[in-house]
Protein backbone atom coordinates (compact mmCIF):
# COMPACT_ATOMS: atom_id res chain seq x y z
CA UNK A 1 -13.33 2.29 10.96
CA UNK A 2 -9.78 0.23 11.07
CA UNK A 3 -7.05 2.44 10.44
CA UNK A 4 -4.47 1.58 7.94
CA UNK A 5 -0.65 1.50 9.19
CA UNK A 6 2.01 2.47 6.64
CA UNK A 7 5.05 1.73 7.32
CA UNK A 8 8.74 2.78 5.32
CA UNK A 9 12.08 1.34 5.86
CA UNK A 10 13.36 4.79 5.37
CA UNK A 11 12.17 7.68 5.52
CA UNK A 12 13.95 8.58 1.78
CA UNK A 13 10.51 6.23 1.06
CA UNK A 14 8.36 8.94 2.01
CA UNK A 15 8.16 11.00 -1.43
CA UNK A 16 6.54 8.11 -2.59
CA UNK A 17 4.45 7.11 0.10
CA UNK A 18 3.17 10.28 0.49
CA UNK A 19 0.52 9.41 -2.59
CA UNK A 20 -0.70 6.89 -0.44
CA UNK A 21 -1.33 8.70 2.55
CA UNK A 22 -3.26 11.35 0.08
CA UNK A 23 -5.21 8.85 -1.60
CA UNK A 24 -6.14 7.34 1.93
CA UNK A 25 -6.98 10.81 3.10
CA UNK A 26 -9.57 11.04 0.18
CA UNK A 27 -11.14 8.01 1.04
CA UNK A 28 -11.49 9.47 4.79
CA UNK A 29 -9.41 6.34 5.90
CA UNK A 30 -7.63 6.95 9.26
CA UNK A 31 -4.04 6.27 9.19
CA UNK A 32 -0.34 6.15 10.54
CA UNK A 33 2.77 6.58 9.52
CA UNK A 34 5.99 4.81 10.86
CA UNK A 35 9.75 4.24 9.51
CA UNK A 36 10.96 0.74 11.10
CA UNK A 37 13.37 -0.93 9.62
CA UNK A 38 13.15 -4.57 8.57
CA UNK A 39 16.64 -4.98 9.07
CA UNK A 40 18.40 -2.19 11.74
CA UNK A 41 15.30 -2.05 14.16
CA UNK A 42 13.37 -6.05 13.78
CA UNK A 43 12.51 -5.67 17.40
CA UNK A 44 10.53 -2.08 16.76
CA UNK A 45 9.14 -4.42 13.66
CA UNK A 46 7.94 -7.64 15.23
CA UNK A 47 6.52 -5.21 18.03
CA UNK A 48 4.50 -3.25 15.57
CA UNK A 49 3.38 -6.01 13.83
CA UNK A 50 2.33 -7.87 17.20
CA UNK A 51 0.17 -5.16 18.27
CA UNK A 52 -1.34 -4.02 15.01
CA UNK A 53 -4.69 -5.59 15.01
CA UNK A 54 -5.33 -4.36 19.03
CA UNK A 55 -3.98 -1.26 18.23
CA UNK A 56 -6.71 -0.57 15.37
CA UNK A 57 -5.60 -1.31 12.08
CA UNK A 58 -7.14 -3.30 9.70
CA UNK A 59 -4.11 -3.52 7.23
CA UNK A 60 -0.36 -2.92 7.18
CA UNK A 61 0.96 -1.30 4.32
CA UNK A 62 4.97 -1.77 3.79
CA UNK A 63 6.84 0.20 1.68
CA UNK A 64 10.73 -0.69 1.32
CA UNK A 65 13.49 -0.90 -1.02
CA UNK A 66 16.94 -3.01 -2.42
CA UNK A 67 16.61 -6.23 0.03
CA UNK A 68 12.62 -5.07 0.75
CA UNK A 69 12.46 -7.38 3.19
CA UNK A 70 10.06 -5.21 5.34
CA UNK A 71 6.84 -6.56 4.34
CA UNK A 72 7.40 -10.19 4.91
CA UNK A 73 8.92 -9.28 8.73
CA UNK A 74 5.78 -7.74 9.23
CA UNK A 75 3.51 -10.23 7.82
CA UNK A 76 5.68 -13.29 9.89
CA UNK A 77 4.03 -11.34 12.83
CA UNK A 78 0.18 -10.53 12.03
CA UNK A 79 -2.12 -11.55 10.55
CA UNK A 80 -3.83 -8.62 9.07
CA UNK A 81 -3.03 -8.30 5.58
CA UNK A 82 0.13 -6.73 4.22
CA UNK A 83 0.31 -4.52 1.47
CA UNK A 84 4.39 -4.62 0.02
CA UNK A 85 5.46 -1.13 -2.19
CA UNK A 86 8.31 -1.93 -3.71
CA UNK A 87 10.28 1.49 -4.01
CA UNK A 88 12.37 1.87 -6.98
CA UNK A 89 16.06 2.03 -6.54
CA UNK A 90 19.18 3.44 -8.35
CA UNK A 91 20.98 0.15 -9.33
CA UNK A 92 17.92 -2.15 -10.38
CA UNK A 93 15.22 0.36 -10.73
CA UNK A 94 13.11 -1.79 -7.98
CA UNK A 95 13.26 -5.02 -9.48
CA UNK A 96 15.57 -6.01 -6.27
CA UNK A 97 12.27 -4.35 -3.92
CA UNK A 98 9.94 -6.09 -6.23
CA UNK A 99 11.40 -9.69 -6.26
CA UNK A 100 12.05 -9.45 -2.54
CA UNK A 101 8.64 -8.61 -1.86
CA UNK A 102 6.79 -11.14 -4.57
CA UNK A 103 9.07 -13.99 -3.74
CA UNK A 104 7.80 -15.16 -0.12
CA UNK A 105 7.55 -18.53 0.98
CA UNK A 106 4.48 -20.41 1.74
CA UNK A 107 1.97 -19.63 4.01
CA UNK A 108 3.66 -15.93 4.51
CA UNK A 109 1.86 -14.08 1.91
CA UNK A 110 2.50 -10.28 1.28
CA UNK A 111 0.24 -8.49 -1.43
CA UNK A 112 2.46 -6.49 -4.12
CA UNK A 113 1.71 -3.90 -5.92
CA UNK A 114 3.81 -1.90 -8.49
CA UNK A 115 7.07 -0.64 -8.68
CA UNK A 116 6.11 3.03 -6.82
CA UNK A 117 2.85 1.70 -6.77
CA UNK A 118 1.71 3.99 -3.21
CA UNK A 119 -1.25 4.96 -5.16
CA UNK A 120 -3.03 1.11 -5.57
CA UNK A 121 -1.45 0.35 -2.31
CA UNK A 122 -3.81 2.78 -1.15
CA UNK A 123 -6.63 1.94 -2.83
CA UNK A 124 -6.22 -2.11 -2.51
CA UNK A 125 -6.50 -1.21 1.22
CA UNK A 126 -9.60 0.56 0.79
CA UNK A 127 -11.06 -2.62 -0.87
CA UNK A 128 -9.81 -4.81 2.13
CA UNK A 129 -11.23 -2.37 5.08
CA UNK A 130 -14.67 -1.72 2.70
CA UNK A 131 -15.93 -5.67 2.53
CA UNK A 132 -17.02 -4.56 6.26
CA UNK A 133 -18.23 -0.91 5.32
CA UNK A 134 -20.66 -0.43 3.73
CA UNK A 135 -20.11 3.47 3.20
CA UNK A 136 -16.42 2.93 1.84
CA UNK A 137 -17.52 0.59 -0.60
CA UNK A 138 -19.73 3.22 -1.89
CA UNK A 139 -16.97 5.70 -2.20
CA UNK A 140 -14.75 3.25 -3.85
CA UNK A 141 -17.67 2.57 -6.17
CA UNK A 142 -17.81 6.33 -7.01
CA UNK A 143 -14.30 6.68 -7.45
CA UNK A 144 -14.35 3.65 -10.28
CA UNK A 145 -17.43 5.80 -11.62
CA UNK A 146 -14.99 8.72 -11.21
CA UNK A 147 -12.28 7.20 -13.41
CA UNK A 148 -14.48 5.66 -16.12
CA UNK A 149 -16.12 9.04 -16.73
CA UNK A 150 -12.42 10.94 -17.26
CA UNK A 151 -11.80 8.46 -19.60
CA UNK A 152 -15.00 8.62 -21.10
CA UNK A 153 -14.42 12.33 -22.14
CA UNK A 154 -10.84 11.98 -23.08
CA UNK A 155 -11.90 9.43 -25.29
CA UNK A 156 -14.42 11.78 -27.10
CA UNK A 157 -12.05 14.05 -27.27
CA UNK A 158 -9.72 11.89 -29.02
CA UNK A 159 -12.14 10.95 -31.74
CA UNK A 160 -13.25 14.21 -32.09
CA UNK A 161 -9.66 15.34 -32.89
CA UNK A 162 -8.89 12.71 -35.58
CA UNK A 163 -13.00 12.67 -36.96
């Protein structure tokens, strides 16, 4: 199975991240987990990015704040998909992460998920890696089953309450 790479900016990313690598680890996805920054270490980023696909990975997942320009670096680089997290910040509440991840010019793309969004980062890697395995897919398929079913019951127990 390809292993999934996340990378962080910094590692004051990692309380968030740390949702993805969970959810990953319940999907039995192999992964890594580097801080590089887009902006202080480019050399360490280009050189990741370069050597992603031979070193195993399947998909890059980059997770960065304020002037988030980590996920675009790395996607300039490879061509494995990249996942951006845009993490939220104290002066714009990550609409500075978001716009500088959603905002990339043509033929550069980066695939954004929410604000804090580790979780579907996560699991929108799981759907990438699982169009070649088989197995995943079925575990992704469960865990839709999974979600529908909690819903299920806390709707009955909604209408049960107001009946």
């Amino acid at each position: 199975m390809k292993k999934v790479c996340i990378v962080m900016g910094s590692d004051s990313d990692l309380g968030v991240m740390e949702g993805c690598a969970k959810r990953l680890e319940k999907f039995g996805i192999p992964f890594e987990v580097r801080v590089i920054s887009a902006h202080r270490t480019p050399a360490a980023a280009e050189q990741l990015a370069k050597n992603a696909a031979a070193d195993g990975f399947g998909v890059i997942i980059a997770a960065a704040g304020k002037a988030a320009h980590l996920g675009g670096v790395l996607a300039a680089y490879t061509t494995l998909p990249v996942i951006g997290v845009p993490i939220k910040t104290s002066m714009m509440g990550g609409l500075d992460s978001l716009l500088s991840m959603v905002q990339m010019p043509k033929g550069i793309p980066v695939a954004c998920v929410a604000v804090d969004g580790a979780d579907n980062a996560a699991i929108l890697a799981a759907q990438m890696l699982a169009l070649s395995d088989a197995a995943l897919a079925d575990k992704l398929a469960q865990f839709k089953a999974d979600m529908a079913g909690e819903v299920a019951a806390k709707d009955e127990k909604v209408r049960a309450q107001f009946a």
